[in-house]
PDB file of N, CA and C in Angstrom:
ATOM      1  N   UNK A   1     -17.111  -5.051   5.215  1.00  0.00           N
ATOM      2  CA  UNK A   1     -16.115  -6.098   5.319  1.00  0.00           C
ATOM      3  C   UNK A   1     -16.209  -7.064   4.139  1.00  0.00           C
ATOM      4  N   UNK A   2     -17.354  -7.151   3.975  1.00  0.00           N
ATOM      5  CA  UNK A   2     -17.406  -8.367   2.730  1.00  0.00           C
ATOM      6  C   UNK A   2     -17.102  -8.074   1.735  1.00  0.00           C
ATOM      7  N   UNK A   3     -16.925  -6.636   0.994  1.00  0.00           N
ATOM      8  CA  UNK A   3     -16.552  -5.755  -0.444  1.00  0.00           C
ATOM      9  C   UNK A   3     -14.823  -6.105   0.054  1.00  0.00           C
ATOM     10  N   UNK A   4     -14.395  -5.944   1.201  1.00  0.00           N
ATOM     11  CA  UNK A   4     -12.682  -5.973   1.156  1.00  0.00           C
ATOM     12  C   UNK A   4     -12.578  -7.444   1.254  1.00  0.00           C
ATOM     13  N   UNK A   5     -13.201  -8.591   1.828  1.00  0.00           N
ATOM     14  CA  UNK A   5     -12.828 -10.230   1.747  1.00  0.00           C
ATOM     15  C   UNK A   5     -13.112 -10.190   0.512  1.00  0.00           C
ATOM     16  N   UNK A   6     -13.255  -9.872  -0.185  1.00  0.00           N
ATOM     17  CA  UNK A   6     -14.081 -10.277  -1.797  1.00  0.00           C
ATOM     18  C   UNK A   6     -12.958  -9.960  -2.516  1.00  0.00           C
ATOM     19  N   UNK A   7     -12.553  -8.718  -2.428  1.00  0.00           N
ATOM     20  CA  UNK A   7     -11.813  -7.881  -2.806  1.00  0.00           C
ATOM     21  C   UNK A   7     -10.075  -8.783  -2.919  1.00  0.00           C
ATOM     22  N   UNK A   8     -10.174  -9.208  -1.467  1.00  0.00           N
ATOM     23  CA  UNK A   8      -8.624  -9.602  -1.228  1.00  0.00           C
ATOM     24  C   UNK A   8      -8.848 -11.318  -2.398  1.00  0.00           C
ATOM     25  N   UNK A   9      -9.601 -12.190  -1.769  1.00  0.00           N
ATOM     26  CA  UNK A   9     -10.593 -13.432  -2.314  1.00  0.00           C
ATOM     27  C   UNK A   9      -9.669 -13.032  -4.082  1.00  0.00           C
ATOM     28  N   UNK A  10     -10.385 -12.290  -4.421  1.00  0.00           N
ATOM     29  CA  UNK A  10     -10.356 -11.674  -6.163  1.00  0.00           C
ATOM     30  C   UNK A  10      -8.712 -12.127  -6.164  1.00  0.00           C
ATOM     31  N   UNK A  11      -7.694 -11.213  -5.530  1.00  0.00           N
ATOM     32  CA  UNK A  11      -6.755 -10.588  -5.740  1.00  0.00           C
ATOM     33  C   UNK A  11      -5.688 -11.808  -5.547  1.00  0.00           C
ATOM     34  N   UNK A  12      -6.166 -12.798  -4.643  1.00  0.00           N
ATOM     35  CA  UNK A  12      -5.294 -14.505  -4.437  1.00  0.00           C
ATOM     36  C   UNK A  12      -5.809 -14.990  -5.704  1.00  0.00           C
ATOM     37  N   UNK A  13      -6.738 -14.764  -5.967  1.00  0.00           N
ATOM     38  CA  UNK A  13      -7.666 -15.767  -7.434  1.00  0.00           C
ATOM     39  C   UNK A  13      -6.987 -15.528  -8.658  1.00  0.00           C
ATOM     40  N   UNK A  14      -6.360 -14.268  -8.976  1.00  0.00           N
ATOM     41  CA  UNK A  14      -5.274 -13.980  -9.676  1.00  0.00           C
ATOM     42  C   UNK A  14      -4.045 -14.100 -10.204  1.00  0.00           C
ATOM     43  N   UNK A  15      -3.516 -15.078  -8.461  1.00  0.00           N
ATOM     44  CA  UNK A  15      -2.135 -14.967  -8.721  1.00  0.00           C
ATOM     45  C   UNK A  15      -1.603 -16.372  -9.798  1.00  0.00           C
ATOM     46  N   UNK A  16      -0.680 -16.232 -10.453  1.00  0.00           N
ATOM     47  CA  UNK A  16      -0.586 -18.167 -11.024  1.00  0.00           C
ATOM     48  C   UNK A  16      -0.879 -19.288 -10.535  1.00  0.00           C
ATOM     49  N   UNK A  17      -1.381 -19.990 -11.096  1.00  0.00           N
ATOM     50  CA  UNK A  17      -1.172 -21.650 -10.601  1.00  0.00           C
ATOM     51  C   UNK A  17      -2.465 -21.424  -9.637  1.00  0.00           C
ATOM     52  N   UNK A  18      -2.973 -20.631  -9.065  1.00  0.00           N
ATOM     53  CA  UNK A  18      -4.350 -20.539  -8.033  1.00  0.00           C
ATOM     54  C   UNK A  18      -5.815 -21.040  -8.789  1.00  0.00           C
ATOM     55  N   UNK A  19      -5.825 -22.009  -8.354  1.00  0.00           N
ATOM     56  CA  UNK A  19      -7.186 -22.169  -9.141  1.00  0.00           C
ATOM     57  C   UNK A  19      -8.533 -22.433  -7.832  1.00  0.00           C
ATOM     58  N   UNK A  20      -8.458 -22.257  -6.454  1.00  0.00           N
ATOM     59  CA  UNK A  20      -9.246 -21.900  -5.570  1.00  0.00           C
ATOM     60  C   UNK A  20      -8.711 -21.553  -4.283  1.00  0.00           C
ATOM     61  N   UNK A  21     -10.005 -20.953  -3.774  1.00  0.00           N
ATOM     62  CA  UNK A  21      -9.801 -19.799  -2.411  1.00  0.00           C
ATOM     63  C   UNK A  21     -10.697 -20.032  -1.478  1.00  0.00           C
ATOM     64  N   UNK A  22     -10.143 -19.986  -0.568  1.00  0.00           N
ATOM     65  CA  UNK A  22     -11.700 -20.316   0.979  1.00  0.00           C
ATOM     66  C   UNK A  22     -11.970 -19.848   2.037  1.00  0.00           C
ATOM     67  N   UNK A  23     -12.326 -18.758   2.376  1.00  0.00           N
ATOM     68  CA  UNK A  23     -12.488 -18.403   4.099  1.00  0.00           C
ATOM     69  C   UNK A  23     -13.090 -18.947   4.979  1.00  0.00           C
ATOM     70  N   UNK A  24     -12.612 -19.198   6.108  1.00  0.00           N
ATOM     71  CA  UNK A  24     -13.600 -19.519   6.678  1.00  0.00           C
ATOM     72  C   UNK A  24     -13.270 -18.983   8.645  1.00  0.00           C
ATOM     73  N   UNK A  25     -14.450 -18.744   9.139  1.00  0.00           N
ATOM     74  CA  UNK A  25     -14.406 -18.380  10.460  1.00  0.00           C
ATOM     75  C   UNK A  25     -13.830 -19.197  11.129  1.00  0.00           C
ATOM     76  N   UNK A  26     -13.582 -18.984  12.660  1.00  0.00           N
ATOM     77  CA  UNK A  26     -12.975 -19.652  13.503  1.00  0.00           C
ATOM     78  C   UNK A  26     -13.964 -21.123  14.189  1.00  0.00           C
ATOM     79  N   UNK A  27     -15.490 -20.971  13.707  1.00  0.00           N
ATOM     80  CA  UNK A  27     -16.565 -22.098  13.780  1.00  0.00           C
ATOM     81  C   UNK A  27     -16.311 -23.008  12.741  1.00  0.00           C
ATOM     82  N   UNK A  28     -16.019 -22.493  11.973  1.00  0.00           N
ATOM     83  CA  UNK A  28     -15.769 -23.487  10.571  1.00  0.00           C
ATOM     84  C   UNK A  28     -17.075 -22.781   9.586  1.00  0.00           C
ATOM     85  N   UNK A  29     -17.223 -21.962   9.885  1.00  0.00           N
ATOM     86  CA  UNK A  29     -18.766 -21.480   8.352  1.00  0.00           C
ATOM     87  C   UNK A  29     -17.745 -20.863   7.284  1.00  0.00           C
ATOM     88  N   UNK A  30     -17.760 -20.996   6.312  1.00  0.00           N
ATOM     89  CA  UNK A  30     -17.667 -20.740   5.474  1.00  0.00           C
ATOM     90  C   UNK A  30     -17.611 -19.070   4.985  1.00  0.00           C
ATOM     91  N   UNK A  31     -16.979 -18.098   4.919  1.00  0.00           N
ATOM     92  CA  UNK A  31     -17.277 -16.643   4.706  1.00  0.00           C
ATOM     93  C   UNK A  31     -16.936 -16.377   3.094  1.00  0.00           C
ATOM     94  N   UNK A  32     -16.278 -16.652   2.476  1.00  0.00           N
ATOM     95  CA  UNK A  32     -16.291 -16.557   0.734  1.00  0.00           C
ATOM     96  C   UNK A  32     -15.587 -17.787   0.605  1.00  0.00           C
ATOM     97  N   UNK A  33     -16.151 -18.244  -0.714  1.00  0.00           N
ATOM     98  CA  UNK A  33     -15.291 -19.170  -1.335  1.00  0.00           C
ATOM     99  C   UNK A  33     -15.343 -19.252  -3.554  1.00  0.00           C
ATOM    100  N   UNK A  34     -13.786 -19.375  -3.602  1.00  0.00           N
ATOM    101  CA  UNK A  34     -14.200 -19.223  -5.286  1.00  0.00           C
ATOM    102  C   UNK A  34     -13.514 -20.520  -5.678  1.00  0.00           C
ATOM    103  N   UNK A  35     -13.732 -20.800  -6.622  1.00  0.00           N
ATOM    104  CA  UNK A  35     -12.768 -21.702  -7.887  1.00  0.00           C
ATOM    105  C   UNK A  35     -12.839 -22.897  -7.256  1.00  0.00           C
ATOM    106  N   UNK A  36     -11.985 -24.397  -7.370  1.00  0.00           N
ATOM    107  CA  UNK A  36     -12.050 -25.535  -6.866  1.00  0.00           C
ATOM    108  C   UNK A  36     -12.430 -25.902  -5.416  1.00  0.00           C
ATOM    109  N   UNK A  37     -12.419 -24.547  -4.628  1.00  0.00           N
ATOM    110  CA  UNK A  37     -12.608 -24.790  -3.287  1.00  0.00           C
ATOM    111  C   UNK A  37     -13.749 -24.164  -2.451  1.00  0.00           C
ATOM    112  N   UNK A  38     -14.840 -25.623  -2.192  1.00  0.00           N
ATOM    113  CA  UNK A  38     -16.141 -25.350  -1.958  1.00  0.00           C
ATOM    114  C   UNK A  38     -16.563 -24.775  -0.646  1.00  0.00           C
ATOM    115  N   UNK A  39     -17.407 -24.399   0.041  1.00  0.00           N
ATOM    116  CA  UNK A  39     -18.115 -23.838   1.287  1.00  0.00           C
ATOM    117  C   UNK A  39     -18.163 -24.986   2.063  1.00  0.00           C
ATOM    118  N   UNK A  40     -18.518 -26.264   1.156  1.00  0.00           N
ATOM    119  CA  UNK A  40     -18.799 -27.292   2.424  1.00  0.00           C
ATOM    120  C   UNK A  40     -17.067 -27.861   2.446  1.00  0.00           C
ATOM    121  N   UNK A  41     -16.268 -27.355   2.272  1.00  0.00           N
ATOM    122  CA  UNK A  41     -14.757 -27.698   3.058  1.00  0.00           C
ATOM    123  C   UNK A  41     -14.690 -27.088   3.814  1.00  0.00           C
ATOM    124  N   UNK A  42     -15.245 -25.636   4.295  1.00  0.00           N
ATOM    125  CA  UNK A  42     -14.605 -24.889   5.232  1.00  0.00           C
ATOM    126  C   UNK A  42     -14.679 -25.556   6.949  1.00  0.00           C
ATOM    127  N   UNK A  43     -15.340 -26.418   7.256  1.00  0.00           N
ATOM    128  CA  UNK A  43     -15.640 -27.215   8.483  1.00  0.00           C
ATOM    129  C   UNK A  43     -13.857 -28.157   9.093  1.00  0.00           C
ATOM    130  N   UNK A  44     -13.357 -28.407   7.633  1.00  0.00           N
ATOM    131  CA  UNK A  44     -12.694 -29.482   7.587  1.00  0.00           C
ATOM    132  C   UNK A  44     -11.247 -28.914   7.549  1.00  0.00           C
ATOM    133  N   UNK A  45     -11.450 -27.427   6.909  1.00  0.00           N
ATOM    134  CA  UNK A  45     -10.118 -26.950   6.579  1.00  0.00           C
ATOM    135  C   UNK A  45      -9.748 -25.892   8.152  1.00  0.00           C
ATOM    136  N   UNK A  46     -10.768 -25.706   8.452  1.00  0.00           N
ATOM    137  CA  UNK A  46     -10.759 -25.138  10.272  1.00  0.00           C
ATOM    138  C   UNK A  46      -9.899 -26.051  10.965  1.00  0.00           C
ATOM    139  N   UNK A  47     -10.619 -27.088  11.302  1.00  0.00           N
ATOM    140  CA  UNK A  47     -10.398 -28.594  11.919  1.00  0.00           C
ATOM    141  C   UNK A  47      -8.658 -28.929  11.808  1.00  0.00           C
ATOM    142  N   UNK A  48      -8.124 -28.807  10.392  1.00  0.00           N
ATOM    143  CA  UNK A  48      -6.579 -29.162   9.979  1.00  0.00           C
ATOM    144  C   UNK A  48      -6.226 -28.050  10.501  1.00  0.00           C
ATOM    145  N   UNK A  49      -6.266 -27.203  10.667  1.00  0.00           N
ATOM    146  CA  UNK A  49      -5.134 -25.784  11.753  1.00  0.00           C
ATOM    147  C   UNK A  49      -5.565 -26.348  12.870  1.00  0.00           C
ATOM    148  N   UNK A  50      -6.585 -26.161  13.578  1.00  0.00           N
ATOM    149  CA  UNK A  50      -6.423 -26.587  14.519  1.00  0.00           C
ATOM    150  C   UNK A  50      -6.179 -27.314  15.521  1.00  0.00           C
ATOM    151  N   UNK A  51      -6.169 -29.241  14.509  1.00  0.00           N
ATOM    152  CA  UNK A  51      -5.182 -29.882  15.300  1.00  0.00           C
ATOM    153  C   UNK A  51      -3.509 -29.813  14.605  1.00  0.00           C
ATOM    154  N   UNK A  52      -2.827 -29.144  13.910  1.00  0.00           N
ATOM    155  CA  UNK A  52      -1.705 -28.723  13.470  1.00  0.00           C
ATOM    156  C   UNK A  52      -1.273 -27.912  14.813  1.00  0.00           C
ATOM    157  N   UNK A  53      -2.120 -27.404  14.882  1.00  0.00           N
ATOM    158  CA  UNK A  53      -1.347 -26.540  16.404  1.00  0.00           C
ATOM    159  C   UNK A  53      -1.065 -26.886  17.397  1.00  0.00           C
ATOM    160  N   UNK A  54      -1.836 -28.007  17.200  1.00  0.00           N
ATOM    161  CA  UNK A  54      -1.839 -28.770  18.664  1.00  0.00           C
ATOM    162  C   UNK A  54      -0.571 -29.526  18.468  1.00  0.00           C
ATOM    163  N   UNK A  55      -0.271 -29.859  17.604  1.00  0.00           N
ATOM    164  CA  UNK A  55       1.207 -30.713  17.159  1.00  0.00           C
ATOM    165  C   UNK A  55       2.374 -29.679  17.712  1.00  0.00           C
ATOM    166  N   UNK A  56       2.346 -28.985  17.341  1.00  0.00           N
ATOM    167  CA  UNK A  56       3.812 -28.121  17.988  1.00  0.00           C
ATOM    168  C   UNK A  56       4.307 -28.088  19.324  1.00  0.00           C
ATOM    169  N   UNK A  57       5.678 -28.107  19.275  1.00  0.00           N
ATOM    170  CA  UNK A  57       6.177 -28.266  20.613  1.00  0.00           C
ATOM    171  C   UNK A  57       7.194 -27.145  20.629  1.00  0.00           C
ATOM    172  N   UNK A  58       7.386 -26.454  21.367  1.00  0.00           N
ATOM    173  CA  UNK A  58       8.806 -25.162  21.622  1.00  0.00           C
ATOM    174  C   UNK A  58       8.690 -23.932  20.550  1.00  0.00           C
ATOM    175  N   UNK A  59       7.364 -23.910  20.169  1.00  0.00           N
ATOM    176  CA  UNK A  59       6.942 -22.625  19.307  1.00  0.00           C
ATOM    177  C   UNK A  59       6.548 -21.805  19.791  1.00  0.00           C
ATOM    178  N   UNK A  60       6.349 -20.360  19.407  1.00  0.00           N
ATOM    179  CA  UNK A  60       5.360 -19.326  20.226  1.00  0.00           C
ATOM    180  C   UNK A  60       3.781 -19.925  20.264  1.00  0.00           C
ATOM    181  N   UNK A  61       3.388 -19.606  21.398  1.00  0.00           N
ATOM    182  CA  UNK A  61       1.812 -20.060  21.312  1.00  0.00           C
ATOM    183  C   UNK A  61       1.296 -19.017  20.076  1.00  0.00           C
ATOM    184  N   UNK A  62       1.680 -17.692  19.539  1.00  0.00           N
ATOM    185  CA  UNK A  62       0.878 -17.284  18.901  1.00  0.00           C
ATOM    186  C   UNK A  62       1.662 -17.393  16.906  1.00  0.00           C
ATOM    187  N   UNK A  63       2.201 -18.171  17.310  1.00  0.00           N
ATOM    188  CA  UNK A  63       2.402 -19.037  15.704  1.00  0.00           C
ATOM    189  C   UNK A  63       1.922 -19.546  15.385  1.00  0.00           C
ATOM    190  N   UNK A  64       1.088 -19.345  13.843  1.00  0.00           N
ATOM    191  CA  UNK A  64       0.462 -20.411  13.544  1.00  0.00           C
ATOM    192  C   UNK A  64       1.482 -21.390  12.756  1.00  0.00           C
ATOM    193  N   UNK A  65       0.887 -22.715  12.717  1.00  0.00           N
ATOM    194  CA  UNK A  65       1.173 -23.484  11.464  1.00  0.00           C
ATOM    195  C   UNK A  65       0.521 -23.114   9.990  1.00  0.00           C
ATOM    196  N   UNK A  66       1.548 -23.515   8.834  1.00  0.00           N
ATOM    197  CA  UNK A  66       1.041 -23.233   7.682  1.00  0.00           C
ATOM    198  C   UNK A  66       1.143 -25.040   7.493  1.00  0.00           C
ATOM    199  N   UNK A  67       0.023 -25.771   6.937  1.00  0.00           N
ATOM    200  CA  UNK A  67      -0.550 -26.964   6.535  1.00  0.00           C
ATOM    201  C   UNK A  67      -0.762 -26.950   4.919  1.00  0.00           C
ATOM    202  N   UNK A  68       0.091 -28.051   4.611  1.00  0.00           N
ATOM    203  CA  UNK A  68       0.648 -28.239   3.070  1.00  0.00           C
ATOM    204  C   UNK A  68      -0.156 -29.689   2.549  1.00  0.00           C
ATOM    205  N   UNK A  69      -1.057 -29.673   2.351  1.00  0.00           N
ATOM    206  CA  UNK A  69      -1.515 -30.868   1.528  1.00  0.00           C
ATOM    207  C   UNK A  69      -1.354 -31.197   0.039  1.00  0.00           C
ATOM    208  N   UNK A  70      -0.445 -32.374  -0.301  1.00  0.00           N
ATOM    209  CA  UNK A  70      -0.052 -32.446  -1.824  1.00  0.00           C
ATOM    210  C   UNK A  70      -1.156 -33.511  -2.138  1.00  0.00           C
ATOM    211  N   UNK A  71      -1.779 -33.133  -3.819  1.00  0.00           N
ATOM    212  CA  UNK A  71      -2.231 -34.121  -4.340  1.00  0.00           C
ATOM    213  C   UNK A  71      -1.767 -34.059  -5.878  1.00  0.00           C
ATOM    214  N   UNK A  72      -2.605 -35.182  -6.473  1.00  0.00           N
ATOM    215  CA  UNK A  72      -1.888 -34.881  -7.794  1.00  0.00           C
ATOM    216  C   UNK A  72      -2.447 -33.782  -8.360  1.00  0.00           C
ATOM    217  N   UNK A  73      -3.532 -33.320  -7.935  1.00  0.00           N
ATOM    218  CA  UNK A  73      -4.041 -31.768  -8.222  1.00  0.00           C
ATOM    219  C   UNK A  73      -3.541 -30.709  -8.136  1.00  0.00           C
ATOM    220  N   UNK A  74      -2.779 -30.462  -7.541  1.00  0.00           N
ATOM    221  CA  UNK A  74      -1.988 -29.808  -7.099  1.00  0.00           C
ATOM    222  C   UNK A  74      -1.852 -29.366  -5.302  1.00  0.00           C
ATOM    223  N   UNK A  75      -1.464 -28.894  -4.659  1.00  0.00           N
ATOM    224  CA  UNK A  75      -1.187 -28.227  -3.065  1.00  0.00           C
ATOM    225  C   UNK A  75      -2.493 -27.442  -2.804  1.00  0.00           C
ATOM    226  N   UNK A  76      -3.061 -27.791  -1.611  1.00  0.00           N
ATOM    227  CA  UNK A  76      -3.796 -26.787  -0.942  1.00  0.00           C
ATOM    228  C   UNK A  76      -2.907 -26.632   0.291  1.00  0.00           C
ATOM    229  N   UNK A  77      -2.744 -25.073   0.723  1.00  0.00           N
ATOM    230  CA  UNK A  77      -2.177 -24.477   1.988  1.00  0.00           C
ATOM    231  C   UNK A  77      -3.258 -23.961   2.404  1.00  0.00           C
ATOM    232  N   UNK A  78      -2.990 -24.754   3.938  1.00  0.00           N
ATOM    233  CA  UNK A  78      -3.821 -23.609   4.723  1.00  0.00           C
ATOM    234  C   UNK A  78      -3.510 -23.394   5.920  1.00  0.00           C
ATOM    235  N   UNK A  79      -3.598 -21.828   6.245  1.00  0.00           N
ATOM    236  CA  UNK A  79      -3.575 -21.095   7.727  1.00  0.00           C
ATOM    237  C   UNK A  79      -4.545 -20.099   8.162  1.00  0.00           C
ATOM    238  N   UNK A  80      -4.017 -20.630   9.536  1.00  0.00           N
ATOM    239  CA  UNK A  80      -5.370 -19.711  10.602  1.00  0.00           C
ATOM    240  C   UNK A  80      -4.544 -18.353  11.007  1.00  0.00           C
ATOM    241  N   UNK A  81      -5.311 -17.451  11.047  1.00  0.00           N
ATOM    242  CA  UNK A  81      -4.626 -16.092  11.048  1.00  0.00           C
ATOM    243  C   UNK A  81      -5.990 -15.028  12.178  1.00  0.00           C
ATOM    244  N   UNK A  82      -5.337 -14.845  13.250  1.00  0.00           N
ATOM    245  CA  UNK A  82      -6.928 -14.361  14.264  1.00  0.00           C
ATOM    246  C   UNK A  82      -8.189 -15.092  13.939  1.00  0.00           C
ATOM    247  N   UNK A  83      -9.232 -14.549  13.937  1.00  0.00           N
ATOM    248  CA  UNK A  83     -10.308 -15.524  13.974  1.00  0.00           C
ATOM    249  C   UNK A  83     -10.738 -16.220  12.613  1.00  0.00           C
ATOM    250  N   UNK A  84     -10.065 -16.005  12.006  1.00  0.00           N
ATOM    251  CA  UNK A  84     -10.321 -16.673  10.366  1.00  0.00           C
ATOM    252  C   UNK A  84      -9.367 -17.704  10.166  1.00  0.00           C
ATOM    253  N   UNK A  85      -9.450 -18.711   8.596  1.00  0.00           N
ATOM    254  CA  UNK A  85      -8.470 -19.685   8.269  1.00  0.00           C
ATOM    255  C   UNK A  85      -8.947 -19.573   6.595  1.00  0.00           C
ATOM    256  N   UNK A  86      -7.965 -19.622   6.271  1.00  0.00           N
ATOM    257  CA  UNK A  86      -7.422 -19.691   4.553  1.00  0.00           C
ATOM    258  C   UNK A  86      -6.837 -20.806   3.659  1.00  0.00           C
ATOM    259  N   UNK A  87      -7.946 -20.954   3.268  1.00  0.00           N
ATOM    260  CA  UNK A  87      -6.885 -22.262   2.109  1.00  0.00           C
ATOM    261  C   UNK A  87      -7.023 -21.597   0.721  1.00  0.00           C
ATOM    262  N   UNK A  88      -5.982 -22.256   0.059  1.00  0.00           N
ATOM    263  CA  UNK A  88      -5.752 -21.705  -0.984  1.00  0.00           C
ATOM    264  C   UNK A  88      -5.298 -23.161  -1.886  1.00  0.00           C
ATOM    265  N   UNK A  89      -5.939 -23.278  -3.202  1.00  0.00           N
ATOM    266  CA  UNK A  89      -5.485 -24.205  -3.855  1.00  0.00           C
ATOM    267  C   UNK A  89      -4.765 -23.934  -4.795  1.00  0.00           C
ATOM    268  N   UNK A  90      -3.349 -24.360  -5.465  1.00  0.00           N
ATOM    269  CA  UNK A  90      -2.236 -24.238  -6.358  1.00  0.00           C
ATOM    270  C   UNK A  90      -2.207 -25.193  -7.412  1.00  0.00           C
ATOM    271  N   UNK A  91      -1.989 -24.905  -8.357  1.00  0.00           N
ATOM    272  CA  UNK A  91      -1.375 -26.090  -9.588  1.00  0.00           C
ATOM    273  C   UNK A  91      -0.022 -26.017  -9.400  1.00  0.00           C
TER     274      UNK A  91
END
């Protein structure tokens, strides 16, 4: 599993404007992380899906929210997808 998270990890790290990547479990640990976006966020970036979800009203329960944070750094998105959550940082 960890040669294909690595693998996929690589393949977001690639795309334009990406300058970091973060997995993390449904506990909040940390499972890969590259470029601007550290291991000790993954606690915090769990935490934002999961009260995002709690915000919705008249959605499918099994929708997630996608969570858009702007800075002047550029956007981190992140979503929870089965037992994992993904942020991704953009220029």
């Amino acid at each position: 599993m960890e040669a294909s998270l690595e693998s996929q990890m690589n393949e977001i790290m690639s795309q334009p404007g990406v300058t970091g990547v973060l997995c993390a479990d449904e506990q909040g640990l940390a499972l890969s992380a590259q470029g601007t976006l550290t291991p000790h966020s993954a606690g915090l970036v769990s935490v934002v899906t999961e009260k995002a979800c709690q915000l919705r009203h008249g959605t499918e329960p099994d929708e997630k929210p996608v969570v858009v944070m702007e800075f002047d750094t550029g956007n981190v998105l992140i979503r929870s997808h089965n037992n994992s959550t993904l942020a991704v940082h953009k220029v």
